[in-house]
Protein backbone atom coordinates (compact mmCIF):
# COMPACT_ATOMS: atom_id res chain seq x y z
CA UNK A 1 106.45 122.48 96.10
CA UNK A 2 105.61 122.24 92.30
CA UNK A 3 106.68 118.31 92.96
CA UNK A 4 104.00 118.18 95.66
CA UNK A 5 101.31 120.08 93.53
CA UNK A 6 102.24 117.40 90.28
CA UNK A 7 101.55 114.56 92.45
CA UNK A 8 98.51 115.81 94.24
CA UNK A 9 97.10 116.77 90.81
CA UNK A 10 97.68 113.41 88.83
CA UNK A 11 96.33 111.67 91.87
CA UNK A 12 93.09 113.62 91.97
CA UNK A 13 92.88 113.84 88.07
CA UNK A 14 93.20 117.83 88.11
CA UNK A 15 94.75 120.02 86.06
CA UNK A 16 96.48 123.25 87.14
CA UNK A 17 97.23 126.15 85.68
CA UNK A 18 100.82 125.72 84.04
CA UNK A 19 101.20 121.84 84.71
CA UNK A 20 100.83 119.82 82.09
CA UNK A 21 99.54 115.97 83.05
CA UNK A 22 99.55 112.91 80.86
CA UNK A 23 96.11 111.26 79.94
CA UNK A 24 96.31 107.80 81.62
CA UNK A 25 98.66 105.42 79.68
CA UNK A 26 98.36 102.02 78.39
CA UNK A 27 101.34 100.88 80.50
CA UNK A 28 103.69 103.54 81.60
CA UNK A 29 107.58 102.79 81.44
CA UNK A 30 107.63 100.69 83.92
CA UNK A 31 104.00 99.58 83.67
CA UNK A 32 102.45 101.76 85.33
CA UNK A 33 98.86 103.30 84.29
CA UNK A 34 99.31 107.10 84.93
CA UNK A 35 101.48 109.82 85.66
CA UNK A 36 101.30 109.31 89.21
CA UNK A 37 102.58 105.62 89.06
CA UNK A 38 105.17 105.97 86.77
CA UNK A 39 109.27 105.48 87.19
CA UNK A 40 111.87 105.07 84.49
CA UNK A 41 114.19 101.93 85.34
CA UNK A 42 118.14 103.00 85.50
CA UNK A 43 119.21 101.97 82.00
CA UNK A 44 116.06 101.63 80.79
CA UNK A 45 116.41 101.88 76.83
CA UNK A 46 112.99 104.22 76.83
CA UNK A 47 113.78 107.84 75.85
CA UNK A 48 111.32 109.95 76.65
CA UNK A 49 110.61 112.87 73.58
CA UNK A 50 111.61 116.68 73.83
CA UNK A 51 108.31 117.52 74.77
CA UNK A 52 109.94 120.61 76.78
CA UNK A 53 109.65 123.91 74.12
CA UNK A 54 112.12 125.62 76.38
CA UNK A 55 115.43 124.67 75.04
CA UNK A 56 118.00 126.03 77.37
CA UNK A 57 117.72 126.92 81.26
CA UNK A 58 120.80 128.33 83.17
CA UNK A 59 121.33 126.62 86.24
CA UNK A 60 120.86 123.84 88.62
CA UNK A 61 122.21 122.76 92.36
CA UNK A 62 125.98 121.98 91.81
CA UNK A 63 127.27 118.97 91.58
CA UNK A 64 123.45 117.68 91.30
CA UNK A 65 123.59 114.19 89.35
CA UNK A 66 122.48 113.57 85.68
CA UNK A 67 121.09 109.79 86.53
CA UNK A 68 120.46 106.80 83.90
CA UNK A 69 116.65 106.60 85.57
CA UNK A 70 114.50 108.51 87.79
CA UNK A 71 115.97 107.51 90.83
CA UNK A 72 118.95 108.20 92.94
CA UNK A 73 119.87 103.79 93.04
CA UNK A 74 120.61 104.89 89.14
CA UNK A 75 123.79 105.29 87.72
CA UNK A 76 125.22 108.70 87.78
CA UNK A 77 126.83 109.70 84.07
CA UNK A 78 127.42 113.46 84.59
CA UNK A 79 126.93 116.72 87.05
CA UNK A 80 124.92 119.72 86.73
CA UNK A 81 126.83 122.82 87.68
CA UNK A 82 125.37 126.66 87.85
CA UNK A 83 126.79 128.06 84.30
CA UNK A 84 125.28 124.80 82.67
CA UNK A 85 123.03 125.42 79.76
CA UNK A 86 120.14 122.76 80.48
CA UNK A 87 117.55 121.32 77.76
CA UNK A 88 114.67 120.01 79.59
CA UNK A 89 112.68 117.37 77.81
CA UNK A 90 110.12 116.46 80.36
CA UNK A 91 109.41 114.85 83.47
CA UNK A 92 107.96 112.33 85.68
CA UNK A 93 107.46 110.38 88.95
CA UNK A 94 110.38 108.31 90.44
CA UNK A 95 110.14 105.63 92.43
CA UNK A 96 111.42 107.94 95.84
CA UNK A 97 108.30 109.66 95.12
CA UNK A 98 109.84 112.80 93.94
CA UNK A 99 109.53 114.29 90.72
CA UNK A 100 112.06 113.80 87.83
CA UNK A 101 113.02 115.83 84.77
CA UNK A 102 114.59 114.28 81.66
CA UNK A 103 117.55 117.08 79.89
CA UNK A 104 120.18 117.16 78.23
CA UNK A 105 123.01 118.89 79.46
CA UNK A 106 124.00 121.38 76.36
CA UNK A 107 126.92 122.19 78.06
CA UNK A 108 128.56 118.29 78.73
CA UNK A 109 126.06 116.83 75.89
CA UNK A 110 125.31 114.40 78.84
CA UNK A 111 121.22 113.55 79.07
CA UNK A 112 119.54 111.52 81.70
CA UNK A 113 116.96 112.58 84.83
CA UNK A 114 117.59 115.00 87.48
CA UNK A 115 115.68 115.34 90.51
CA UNK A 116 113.45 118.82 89.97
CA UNK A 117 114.42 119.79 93.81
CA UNK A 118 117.49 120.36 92.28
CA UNK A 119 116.62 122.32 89.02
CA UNK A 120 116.02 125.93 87.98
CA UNK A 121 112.38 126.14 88.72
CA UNK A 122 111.91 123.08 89.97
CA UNK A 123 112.13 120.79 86.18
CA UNK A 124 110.09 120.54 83.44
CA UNK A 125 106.63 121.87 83.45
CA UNK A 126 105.79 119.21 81.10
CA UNK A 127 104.81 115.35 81.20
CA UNK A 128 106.56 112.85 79.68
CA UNK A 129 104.02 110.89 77.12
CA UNK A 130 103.01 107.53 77.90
């Protein structure tokens, strides 16, 4: 749901109370020009910033996959599981149209994107910059 409500809101240029949206970009990640268009390439050597002030969140689907870029053709390099402590940094749109959230996994010291579906309320509340 909070996926759905990021998406609708970059696309109509609204803000919501709670979500915070990127001002249009340059060239996003993979060159795209907002929030809405954006995807971060597996391997991609751009590391989006801790933008996230929460620094640890208890939790996650199990098993879900820590991926190399926002999308589920990326490499897996680690797991979530339930007693993980999770540092989200931010988060974004992949190219499956779902939303993404950069962390590191305190736990497993493992960092990489998640799919917010599978997160403790639902990723990131936070853009990543362009």
């Amino acid at each position: 749901m909070r996926g759905t409500l990021r998406l609708a809101a970059a696309v109509a240029g609204m803000a919501l109370p709670g979500v915070l949206l990127a001002a249009p970009a340059q060239a996003g990640p993979t060159g795209g020009d907002d929030v809405a268009t954006r995807h971060y390439a597996c391997n991609s050597s751009v590391v989006p910033p801790n933008s996230d002030p929460i620094s640890a969140t208890t939790g996650g689907t199990s098993g879900a996959r820590i991926r190399t870029g926002s999308s589920t053709s990326c490499t897996a390099v680690g797991t979530v599981e339930p007693s993980n402590q999770l540092d989200y940094h931010c988060w974004t749109l992949g190219n499956d149209g779902a939303t993404w959230t950069y962390l590191r996994n305190v736990t497993t010291n493992r960092r990489g994107w998640v799919r917010d579906d599978l997160l403790p309320g639902n990723g990131s509340n936070y853009a990543c910059p362009n």
